[in-house]
C-alpha atoms as a PDB file:
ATOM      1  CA  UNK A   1     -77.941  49.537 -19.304  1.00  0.00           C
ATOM      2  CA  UNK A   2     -74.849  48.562 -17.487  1.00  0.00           C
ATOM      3  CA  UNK A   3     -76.538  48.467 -13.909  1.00  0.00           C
ATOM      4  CA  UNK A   4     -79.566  46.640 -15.532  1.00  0.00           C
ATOM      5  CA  UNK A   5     -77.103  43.837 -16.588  1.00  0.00           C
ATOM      6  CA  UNK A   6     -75.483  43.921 -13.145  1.00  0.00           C
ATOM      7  CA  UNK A   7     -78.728  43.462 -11.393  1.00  0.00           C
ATOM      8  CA  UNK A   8     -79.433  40.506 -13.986  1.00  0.00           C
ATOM      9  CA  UNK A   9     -76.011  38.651 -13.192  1.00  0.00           C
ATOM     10  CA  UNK A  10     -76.523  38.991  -9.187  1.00  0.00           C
ATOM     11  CA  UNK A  11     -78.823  36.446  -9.482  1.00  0.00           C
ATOM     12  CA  UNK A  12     -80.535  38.128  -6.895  1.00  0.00           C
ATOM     13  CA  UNK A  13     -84.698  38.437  -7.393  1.00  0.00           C
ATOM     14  CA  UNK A  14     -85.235  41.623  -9.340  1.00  0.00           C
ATOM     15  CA  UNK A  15     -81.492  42.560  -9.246  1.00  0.00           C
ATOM     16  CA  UNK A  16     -81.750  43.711  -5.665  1.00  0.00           C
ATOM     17  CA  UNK A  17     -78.663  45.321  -4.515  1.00  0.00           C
ATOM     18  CA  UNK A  18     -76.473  45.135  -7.617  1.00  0.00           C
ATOM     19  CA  UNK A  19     -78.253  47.165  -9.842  1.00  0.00           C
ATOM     20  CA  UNK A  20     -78.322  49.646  -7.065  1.00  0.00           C
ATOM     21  CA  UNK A  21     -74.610  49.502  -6.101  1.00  0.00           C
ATOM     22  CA  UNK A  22     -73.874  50.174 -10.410  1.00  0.00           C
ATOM     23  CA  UNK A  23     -75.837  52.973 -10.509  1.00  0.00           C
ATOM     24  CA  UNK A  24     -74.657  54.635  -7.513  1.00  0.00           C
ATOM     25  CA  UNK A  25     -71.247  53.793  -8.870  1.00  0.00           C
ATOM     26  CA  UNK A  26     -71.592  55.092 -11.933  1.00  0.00           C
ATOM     27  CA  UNK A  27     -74.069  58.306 -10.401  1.00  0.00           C
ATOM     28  CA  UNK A  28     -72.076  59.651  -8.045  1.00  0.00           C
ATOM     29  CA  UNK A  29     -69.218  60.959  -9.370  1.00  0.00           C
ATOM     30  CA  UNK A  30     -71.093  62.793 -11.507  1.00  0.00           C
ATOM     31  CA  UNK A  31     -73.920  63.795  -9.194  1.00  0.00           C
ATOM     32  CA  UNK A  32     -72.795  63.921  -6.000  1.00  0.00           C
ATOM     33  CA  UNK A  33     -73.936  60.954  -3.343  1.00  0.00           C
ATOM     34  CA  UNK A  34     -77.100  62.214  -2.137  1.00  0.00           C
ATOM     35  CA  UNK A  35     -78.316  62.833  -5.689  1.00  0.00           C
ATOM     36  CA  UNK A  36     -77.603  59.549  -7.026  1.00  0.00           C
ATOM     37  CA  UNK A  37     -79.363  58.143  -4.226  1.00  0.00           C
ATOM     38  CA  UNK A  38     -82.436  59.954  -4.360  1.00  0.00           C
ATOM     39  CA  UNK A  39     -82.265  59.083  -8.185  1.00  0.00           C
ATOM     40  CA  UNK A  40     -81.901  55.227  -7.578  1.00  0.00           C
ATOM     41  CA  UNK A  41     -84.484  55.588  -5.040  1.00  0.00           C
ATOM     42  CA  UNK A  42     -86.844  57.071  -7.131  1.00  0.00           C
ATOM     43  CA  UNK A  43     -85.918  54.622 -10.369  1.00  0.00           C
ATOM     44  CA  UNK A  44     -86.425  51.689  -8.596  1.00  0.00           C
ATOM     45  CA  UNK A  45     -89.511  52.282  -6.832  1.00  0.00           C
ATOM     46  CA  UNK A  46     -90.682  52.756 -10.257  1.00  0.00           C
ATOM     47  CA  UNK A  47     -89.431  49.883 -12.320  1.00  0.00           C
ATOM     48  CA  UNK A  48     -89.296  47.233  -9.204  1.00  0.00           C
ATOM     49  CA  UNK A  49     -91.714  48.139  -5.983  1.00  0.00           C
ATOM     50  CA  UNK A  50     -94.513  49.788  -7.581  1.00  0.00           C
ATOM     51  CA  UNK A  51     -95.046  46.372  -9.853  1.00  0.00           C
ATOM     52  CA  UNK A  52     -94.539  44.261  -6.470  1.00  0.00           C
ATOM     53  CA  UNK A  53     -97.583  46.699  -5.044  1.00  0.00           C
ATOM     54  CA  UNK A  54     -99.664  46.248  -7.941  1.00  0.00           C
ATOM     55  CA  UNK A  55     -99.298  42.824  -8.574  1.00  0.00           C
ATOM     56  CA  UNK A  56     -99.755  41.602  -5.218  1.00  0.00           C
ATOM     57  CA  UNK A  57    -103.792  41.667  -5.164  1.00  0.00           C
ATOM     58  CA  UNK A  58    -104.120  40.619  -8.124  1.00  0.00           C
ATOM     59  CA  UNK A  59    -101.250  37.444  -7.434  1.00  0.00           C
ATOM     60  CA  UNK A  60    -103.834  36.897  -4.183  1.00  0.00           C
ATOM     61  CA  UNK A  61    -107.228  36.896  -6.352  1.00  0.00           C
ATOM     62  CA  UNK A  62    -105.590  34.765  -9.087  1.00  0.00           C
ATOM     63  CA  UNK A  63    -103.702  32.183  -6.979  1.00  0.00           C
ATOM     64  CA  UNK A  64    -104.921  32.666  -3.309  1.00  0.00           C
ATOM     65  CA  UNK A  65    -108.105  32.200  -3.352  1.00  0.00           C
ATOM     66  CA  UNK A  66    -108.695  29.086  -5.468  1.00  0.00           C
ATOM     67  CA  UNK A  67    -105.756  28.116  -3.213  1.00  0.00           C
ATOM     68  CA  UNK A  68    -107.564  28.735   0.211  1.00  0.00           C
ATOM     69  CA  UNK A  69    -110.831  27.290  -1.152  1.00  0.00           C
ATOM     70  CA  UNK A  70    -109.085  23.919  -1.775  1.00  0.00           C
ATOM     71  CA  UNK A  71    -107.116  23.967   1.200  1.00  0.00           C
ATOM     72  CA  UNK A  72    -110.240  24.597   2.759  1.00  0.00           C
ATOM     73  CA  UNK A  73    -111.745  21.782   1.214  1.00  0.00           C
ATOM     74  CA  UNK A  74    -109.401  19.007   2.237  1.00  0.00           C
ATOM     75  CA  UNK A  75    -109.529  20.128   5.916  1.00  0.00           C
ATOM     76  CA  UNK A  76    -113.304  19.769   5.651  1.00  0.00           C
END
C-alpha cells in the first residue's frame, strides 16, 4: 500500500520508478536485494506492462484506425 501511494505522488505515468524504489526499500531488508528485485520485477510486469501489452491493439483498433482513415481522407 505504501509503495502504491508513492508511485501515485511521483506524478510519474503509472508510478514508474517510485513505486519501485518503495518496494525495494521496504523488500530488501527483509529479503535480501536480489529477491526484492525479482519480486518487483515480477509485480509490476503484472499490474503495469502486461495491461500496456494488452491494451495497445485494442488502443490502435479503437483510436487508430478511425484516426488513419480520416487523416487519410483530408490528404485525399
Amino acid at each position: 500500500m505504501l509503495s502504491l501511494s508513492a508511485g501515485q505522488f511521483s506524478l510519474s505515468p503509472g508510478g514508474a520508478g517510485a513505486a519501485e524504489l518503495t518496494s525495494a526499500a521496504l523488500l530488501a531488508p527483509m529479503v535480501g536485494k536480489s529477491t526484492a528485485a525479482a519480486a518487483i520485477l515480477i509485480w509490476r510486469i503484472v499490474t503495469y506492462y502486461f495491461y500496456l501489452v494488452a491494451g495497445g491493439p485494442v488502443f490502435l483498433l479503437m483510436v487508430g484506425k478511425p484516426l488513419l482513415i480520416k487523416l487519410l481522407r483530408i490528404k485525399t
